[in-house]
Protein backbone atom coordinates (compact mmCIF):
# COMPACT_ATOMS: atom_id res chain seq x y z
CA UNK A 1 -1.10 -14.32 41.25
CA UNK A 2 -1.39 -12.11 38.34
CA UNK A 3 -1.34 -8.25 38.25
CA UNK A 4 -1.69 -7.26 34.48
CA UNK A 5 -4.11 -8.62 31.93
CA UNK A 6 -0.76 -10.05 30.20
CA UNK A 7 0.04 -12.60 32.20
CA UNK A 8 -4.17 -13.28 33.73
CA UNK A 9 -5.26 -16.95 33.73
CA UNK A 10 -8.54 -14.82 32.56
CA UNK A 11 -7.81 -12.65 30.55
CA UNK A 12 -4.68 -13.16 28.74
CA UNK A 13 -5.73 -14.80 25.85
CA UNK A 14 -8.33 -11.96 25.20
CA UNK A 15 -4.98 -9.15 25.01
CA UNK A 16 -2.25 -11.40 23.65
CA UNK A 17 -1.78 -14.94 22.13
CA UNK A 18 0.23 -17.72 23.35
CA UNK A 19 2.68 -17.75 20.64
CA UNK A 20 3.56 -13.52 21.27
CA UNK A 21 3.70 -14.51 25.02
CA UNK A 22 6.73 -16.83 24.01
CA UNK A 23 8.34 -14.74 21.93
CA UNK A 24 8.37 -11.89 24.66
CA UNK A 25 9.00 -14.19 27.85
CA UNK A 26 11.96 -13.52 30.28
CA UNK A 27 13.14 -17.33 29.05
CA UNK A 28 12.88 -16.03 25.65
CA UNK A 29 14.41 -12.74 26.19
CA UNK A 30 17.37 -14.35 28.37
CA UNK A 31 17.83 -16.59 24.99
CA UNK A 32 18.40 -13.71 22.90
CA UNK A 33 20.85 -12.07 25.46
CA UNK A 34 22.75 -15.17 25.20
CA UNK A 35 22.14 -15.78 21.48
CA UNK A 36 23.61 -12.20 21.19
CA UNK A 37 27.10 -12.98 23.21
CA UNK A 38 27.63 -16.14 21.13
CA UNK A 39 27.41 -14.11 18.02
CA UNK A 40 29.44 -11.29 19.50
CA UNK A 41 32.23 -13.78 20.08
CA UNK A 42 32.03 -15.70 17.02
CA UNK A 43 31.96 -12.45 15.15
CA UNK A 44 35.16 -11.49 16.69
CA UNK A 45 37.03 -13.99 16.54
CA UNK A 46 36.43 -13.77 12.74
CA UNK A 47 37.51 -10.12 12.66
CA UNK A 48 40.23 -11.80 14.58
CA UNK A 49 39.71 -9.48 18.11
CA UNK A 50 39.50 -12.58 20.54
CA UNK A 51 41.24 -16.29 19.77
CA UNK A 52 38.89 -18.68 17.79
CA UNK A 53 39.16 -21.11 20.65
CA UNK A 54 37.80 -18.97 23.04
CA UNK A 55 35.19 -18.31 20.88
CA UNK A 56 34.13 -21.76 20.07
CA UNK A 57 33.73 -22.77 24.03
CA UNK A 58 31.79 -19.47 24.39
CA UNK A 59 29.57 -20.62 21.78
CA UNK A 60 29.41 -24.15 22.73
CA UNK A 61 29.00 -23.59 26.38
CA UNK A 62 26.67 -20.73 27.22
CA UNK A 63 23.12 -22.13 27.96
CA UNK A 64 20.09 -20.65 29.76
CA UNK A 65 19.46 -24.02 31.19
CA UNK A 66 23.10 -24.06 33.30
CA UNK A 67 21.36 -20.78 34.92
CA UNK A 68 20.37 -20.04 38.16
CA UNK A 69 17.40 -17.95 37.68
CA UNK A 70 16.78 -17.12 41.13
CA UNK A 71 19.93 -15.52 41.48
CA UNK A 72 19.86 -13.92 38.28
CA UNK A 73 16.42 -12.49 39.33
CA UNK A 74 17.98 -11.12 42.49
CA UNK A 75 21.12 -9.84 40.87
CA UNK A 76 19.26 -7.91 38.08
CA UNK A 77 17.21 -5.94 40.77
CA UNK A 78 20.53 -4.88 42.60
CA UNK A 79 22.47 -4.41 39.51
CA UNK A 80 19.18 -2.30 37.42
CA UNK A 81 20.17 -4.74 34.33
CA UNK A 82 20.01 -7.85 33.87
CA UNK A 83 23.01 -8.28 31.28
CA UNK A 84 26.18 -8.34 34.14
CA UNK A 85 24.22 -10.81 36.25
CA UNK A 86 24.09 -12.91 33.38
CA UNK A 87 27.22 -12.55 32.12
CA UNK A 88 29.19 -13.06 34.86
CA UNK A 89 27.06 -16.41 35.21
CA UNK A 90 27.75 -17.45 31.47
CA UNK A 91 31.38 -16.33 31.89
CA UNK A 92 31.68 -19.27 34.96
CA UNK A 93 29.77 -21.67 32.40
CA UNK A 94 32.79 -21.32 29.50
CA UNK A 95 36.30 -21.03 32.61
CA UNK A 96 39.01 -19.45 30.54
CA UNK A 97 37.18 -18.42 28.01
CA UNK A 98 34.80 -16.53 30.02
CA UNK A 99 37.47 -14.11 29.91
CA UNK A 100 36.60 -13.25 26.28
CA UNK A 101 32.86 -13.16 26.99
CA UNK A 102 31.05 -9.48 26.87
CA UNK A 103 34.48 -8.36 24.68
CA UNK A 104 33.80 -4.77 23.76
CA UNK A 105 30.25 -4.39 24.40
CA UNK A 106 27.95 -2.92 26.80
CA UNK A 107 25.02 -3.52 28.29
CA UNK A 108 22.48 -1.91 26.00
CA UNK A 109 24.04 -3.27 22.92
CA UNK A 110 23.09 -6.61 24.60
CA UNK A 111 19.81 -5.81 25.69
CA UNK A 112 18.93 -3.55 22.52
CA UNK A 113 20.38 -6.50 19.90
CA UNK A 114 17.61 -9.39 21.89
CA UNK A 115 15.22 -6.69 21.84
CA UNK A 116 15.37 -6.63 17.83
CA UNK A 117 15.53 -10.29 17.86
CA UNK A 118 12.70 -10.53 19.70
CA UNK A 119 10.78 -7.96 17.66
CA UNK A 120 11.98 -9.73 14.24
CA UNK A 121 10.05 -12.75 15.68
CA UNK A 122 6.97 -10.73 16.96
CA UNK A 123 7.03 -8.82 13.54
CA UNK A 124 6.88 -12.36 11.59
CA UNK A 125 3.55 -13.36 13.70
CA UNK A 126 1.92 -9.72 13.17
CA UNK A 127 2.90 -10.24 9.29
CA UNK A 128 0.68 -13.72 9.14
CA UNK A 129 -1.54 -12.90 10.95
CA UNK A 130 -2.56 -9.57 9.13
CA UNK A 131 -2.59 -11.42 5.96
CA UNK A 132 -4.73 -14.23 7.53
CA UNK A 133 -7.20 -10.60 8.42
CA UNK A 134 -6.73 -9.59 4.78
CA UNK A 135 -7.58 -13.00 3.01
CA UNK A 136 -10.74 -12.95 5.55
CA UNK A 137 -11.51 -9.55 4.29
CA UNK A 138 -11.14 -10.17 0.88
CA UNK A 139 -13.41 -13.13 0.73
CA UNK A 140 -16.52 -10.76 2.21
CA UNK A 141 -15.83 -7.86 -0.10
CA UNK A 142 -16.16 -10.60 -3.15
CA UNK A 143 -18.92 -12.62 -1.71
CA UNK A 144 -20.49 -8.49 -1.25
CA UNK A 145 -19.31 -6.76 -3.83
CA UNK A 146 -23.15 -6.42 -5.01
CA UNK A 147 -24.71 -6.15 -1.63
CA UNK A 148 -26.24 -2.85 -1.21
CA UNK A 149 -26.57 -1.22 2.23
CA UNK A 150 -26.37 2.17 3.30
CA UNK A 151 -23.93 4.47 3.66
CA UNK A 152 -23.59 6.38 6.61
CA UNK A 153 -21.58 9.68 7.65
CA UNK A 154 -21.74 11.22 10.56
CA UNK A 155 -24.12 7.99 11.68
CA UNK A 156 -26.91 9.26 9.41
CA UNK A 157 -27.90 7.42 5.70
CA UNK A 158 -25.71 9.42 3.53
CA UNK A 159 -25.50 7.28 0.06
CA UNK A 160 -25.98 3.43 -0.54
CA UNK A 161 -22.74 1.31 -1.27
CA UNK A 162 -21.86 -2.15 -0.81
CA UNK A 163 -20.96 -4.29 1.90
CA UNK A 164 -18.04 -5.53 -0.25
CA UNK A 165 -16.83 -1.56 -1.12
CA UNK A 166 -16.86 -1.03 2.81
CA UNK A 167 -15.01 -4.20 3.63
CA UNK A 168 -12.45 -3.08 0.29
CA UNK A 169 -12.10 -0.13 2.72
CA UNK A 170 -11.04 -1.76 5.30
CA UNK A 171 -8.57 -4.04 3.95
CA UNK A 172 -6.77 -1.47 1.64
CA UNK A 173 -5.62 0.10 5.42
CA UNK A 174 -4.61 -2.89 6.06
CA UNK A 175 -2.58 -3.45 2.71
CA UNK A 176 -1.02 -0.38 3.79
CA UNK A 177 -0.32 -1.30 6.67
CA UNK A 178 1.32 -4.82 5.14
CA UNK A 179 3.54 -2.80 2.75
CA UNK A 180 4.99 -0.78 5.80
CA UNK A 181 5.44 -3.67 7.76
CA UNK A 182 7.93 -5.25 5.23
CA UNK A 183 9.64 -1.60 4.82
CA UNK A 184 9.76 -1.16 8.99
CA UNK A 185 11.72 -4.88 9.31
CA UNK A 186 13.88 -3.84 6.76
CA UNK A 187 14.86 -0.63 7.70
CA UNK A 188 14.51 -1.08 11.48
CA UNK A 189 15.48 -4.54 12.60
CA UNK A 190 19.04 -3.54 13.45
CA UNK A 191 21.99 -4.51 15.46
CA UNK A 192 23.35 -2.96 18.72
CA UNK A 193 27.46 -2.43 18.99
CA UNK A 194 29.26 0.28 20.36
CA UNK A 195 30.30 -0.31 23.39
CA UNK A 196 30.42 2.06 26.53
CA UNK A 197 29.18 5.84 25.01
CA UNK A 198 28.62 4.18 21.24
CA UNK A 199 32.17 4.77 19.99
CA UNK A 200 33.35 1.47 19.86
CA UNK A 201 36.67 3.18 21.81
CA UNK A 202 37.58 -0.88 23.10
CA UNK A 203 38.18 -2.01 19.74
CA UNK A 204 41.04 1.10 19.30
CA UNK A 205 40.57 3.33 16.77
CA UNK A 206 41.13 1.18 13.22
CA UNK A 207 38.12 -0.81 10.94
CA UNK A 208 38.17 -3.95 13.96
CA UNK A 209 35.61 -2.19 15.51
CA UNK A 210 32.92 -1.85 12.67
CA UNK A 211 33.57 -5.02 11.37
CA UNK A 212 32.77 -6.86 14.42
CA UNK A 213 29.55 -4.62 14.32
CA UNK A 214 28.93 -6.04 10.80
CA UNK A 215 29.90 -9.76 11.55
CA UNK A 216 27.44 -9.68 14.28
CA UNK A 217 24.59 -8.23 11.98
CA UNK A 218 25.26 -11.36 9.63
CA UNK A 219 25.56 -13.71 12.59
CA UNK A 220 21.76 -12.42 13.61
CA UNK A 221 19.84 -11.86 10.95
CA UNK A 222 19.67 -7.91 11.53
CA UNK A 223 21.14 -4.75 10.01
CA UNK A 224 23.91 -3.01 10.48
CA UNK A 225 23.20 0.50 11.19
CA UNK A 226 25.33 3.44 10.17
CA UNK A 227 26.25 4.29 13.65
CA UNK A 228 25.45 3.17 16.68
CA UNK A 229 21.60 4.09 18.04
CA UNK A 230 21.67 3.82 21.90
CA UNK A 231 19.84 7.07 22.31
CA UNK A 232 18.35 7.70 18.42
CA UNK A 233 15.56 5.50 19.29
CA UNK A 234 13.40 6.03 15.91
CA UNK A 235 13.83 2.53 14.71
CA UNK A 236 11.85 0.71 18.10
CA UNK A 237 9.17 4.02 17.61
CA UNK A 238 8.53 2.85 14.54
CA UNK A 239 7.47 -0.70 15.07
CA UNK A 240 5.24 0.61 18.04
CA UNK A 241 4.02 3.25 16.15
CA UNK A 242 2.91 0.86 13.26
CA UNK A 243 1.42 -1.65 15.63
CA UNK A 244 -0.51 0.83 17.34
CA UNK A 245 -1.59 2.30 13.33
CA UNK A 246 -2.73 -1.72 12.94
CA UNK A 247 -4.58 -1.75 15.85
CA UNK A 248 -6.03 1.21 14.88
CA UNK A 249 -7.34 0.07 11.56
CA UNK A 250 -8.68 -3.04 13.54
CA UNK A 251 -10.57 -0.97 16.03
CA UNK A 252 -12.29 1.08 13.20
CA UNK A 253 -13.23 -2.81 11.80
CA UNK A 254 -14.51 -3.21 15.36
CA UNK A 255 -16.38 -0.24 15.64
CA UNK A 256 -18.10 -0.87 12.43
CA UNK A 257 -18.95 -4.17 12.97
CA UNK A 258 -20.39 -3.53 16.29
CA UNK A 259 -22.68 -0.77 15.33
CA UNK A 260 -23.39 -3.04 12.70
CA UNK A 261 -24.06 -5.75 15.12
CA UNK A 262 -26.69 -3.30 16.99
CA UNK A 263 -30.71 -4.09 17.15
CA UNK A 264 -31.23 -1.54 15.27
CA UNK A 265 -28.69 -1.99 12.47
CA UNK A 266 -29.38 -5.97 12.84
CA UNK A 267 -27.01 -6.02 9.39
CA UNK A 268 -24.32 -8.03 11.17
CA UNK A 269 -23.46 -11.21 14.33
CA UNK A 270 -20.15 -12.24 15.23
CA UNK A 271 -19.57 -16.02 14.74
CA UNK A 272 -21.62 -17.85 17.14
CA UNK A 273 -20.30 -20.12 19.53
CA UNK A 274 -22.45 -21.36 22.27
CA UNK A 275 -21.82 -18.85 25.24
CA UNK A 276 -19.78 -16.16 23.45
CA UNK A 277 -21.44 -13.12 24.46
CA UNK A 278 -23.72 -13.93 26.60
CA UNK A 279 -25.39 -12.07 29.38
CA UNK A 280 -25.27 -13.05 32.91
CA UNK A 281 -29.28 -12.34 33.64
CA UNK A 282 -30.78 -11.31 29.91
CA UNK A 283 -30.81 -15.02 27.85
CA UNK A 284 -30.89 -13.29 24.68
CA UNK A 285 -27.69 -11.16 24.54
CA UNK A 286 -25.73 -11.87 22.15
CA UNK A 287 -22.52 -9.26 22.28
CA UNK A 288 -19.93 -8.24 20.24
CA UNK A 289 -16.96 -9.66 22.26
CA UNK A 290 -14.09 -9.99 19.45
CA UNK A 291 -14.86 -6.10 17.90
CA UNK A 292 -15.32 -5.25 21.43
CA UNK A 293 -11.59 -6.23 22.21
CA UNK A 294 -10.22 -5.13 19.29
CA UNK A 295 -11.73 -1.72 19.41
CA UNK A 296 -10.06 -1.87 22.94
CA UNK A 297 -6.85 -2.95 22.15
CA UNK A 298 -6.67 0.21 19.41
CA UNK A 299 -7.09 2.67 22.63
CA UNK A 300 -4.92 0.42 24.56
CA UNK A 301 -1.86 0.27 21.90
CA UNK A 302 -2.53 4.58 21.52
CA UNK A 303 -1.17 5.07 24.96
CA UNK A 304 2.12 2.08 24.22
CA UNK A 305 2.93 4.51 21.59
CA UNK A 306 2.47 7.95 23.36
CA UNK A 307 5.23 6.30 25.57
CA UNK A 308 8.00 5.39 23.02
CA UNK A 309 7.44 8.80 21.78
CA UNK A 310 8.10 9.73 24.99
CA UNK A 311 11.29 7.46 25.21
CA UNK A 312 12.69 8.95 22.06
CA UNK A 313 13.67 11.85 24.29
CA UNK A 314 17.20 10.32 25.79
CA UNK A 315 20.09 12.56 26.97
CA UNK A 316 23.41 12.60 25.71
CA UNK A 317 24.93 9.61 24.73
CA UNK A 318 23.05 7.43 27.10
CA UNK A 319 19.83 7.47 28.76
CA UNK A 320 18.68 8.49 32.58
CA UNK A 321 15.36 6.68 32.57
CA UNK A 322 13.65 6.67 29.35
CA UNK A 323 15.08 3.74 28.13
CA UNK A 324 13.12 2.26 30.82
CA UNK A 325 9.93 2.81 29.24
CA UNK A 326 10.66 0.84 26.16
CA UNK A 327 11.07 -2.29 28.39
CA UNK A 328 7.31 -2.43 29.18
CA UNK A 329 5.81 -0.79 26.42
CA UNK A 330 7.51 -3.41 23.52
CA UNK A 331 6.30 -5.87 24.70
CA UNK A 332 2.61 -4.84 25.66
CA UNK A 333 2.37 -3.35 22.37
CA UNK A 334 3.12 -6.04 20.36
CA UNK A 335 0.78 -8.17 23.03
CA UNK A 336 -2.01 -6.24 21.98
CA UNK A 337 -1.90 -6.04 18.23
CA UNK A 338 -1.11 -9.97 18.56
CA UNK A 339 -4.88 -10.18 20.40
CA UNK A 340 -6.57 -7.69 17.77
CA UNK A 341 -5.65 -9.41 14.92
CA UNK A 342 -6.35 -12.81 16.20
CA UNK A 343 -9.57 -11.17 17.41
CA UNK A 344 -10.58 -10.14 14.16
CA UNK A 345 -9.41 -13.17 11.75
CA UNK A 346 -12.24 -15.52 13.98
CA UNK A 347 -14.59 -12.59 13.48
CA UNK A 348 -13.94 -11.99 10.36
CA UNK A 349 -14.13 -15.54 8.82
CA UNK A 350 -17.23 -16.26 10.51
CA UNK A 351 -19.47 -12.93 10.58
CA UNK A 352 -23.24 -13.40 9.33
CA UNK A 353 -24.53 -10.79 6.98
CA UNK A 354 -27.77 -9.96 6.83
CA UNK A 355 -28.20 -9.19 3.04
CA UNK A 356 -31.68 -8.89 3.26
CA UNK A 357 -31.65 -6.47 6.14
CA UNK A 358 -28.82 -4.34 4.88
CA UNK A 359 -31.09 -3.95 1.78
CA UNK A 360 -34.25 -2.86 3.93
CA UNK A 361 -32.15 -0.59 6.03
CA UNK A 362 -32.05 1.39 2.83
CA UNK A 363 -35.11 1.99 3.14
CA UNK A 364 -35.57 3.45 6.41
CA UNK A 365 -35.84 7.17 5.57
CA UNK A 366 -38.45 6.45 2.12
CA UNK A 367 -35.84 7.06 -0.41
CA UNK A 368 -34.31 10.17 0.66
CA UNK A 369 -30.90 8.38 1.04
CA UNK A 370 -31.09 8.98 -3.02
CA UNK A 371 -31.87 12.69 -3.01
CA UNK A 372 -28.08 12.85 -4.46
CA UNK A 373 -28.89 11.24 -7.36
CA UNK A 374 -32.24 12.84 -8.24
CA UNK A 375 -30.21 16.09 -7.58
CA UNK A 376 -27.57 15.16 -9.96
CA UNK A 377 -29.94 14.01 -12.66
CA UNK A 378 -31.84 17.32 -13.28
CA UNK A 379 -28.37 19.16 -12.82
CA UNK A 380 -27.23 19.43 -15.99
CA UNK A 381 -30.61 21.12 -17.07
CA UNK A 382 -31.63 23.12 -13.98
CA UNK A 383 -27.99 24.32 -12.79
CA UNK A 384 -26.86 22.18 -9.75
CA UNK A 385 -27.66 25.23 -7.30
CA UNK A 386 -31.34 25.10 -8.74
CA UNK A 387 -31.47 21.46 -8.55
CA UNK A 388 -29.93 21.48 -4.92
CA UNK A 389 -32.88 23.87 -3.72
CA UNK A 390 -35.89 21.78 -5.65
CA UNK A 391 -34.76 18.16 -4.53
CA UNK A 392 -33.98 19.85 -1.05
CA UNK A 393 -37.17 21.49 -0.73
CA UNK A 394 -38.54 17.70 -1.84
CA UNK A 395 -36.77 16.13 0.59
CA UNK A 396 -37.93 18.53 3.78
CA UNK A 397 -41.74 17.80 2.46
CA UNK A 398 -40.88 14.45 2.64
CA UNK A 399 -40.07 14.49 6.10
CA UNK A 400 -42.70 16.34 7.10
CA UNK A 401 -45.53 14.63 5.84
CA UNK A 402 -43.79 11.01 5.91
CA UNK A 403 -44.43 10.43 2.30
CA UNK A 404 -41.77 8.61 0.02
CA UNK A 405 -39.16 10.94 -2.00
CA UNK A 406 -40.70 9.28 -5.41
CA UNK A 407 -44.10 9.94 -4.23
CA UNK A 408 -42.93 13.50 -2.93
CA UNK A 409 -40.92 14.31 -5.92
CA UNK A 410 -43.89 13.91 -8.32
CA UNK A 411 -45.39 16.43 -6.93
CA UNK A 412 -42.57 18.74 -8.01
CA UNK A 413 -43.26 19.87 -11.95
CA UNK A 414 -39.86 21.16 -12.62
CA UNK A 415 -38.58 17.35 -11.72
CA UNK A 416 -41.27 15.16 -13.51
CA UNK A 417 -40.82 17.30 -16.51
CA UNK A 418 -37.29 16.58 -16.27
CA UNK A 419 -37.29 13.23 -15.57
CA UNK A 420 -40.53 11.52 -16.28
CA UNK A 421 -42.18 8.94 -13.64
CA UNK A 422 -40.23 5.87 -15.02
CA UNK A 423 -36.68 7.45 -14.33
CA UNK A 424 -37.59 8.40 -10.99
CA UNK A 425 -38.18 5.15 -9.99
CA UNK A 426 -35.04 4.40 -11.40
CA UNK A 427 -33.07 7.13 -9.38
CA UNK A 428 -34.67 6.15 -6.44
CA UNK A 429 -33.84 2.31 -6.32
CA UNK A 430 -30.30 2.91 -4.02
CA UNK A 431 -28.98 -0.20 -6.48
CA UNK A 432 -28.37 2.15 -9.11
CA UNK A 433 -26.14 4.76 -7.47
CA UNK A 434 -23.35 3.01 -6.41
CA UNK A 435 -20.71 4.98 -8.35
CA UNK A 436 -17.67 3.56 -8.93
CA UNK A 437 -17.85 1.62 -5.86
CA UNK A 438 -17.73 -2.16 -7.88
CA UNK A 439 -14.91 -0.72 -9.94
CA UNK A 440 -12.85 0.18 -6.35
CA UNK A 441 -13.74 -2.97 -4.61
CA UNK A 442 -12.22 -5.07 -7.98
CA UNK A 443 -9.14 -2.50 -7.54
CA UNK A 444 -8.58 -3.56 -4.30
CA UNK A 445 -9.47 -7.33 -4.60
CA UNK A 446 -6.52 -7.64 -7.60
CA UNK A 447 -4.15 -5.19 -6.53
């Protein structure tokens, strides 16, 4: 029976994936514990701290599936960790050379070192999938790049753009967001060593102790820090921080795309799939599901990291409770930026845009979503202030008496003297006041 949408029959393929669930499962995490002691020994035995032969039966004997789980389960609820439990098990897998096991270390280190092995892993599926959500991006801002629709700030027309500049939007957060992911694995995946309060005092006081702590880091994959980080927890904020940022720029997709998705907008669907969406008692519903979970997910993943700021806070040299936090919120967090993204690469490859409707949607307010440019054009021989106050005062006639802002503007002197009828048509057809928006959207599409 499930308690948490993480580990729902129901739901928990709409806040996770199945391949994140691996990569954060207690068999998963129990793999890394024990990946990490087979390095730790190997490691030392290179530096030369513990005999090579005790090191090769530690290596070649420990094993997750020699375990007995239930009594691990019950020995990690007495103990408040899980690492003695299981290394007093894996010490009885390797006899003698069980002795050797755990040499130096302490719990964290173990538990902190599979952490970052887990979050290498979860880091490599966020990586492909955001560039899976980029590509998918990328393809609508060049199939769009011309489509004209209308810009909107603070939910009102503001000035037209293109479908493809808003989508260029979008995905240069995401670039971002790409470019710090590579820098965050780099700087951030590191390794755990040193030992009871992070002096590495079991190794005596010459280089054996650091260069087990590098050995291991080339053994695993990760970095070797400076010093050791049991309670400078800036590295694990990070990664949380910059999934939550992710999810973030995913719920802002989401949010778009379902006002988009609106009756009234009618400019965008989500892919259709027979059922997706539907309604339980109005046949033709047809929601937003994926921008609806991704925009929850961003809310969701704001809260995971609220708490590792929170955990960041650790006394002295070792923690009374806020390490704690970290062993919930990792994973969840990671859970939910696995779900957004694979949320929004289905949406995103199959959305239906409504070219025609984005174009009419222009329309809606009779041309006043140009006023800018009409403004703009008599500028430079009216003074902009002067020119502010004539197209304004053209724009609140237009309101008032429903007329179109060409029709409305002709009845303004100072403007068709200016401009002549032709040339307002021109400034009021919203495809010729796009800016630089084509030349940002090919910025973004070759950078």
């Amino acid at each position: 029976m499930s308690s948490t949408v993480f580990d729902s029959s129901l739901y928990r393929d709409m806040f996770s994936t199945a391949a994140m669930r691996e990569v954060f499962s207690d068999a998963a995490f129990i793999e890394r514990m024990i990946e990490t002691e087979a390095a730790l020994a190997r490691a030392e035995a290179k530096v030369g701290v513990v005999p090579h032969e005790a090191a090769q039966v530690i290596s070649d004997s420990v094993s997750a599936e020699a375990l007995d789980h239930e009594r691990l389960r019950l020995d990690t609820e007495n103990v408040g960790y899980p690492v003695l439990p299981l290394v007093t098990q894996l010490a009885e897998q390797c006899g003698d050379a069980g002795g050797y096991l755990h040499w130096g270390a302490t719990t964290q280190d173990i538990m902190d070192t599979a952490t970052m092995l887990q979050c290498r892993d979860g880091l490599a599926l966020v990586t492909d999938a955001l560039d899976g959500v980029r590509a998918a991006l990328r393809r609508l801002a060049v199939e769009h790049a011309d489509t004209v629709t209308a810009g909107r700030t603070h939910l009102q027309h503001a000035l037209p753009v293109t479908f493809g500049f808003r989508t260029a939007v979008w995905v240069s957060a995401l670039d971002r967001h790409s470019e710090r992911l590579a820098q965050a694995r780099e700087r951030d995946l590191m390794v755990q060593f040193g030992g009871a309060a992070g002096t590495l005092a079991s190794l005596g006081d010459g280089p054996d102790g650091l260069a087990v702590r590098a050995a291991l880091a080339t053994e695993l994959g990760l970095r070797d820090p400076e010093i050791t980080w049991h309670v400078a927890r800036d590295g694990l904020n990070e990664i949380v921080a910059l999934l939550a940022a992710i999810g973030g720029s995913l719920g802002k997709i989401g949010w778009d795309v379902m006002m988009m998705c609106s009756s009234e907008f009618g400019e965008l669907a989500e892919p259709f799939v027979p059922g997706r969406g539907a309604s339980s008692t109005m046949p033709q519903k047809r929601n937003p599901i994926s921008s609806e979970l991704m925009v929850a997910a961003a809310k969701l993943l704001r809260d995971r990291a609220s708490s590792m700021l929170d955990a960041m806070m650790q006394d002295f040299e070792r923690a009374t409770g806020p390490w704690h936090l970290e062993w919930a919120t990792v994973p969840e967090a990671f859970q939910l930026v696995a779900s957004s993204l694979h949320q929004a690469e289905f949406m995103l490859n199959g959305l239906e845009v409504n070219v025609e409707r984005m174009r009419a949607n222009t329309t809606l307010t009779g041309g006043l979503i140009v006023a800018e440019a009409v403004m703009m054009a008599v500028a430079p021989v009216l003074g902009r202030q002067r020119a502010h106050e004539v197209v304004y005062d053209a724009c609140r006639a237009a309101i008032d008496s429903g007329a179109d802002l060409a029709e409305e503007l002709r009845r303004h002197p100072e403007i068709v003297e200016q401009l002549g009828d032709s040339r307002i048509d021109e400034l009021c057809d919203p495809a010729n006041y796009l800016g630089s928006s084509r030349r940002m959207t090919t910025g973004i599409l070759n950078a």
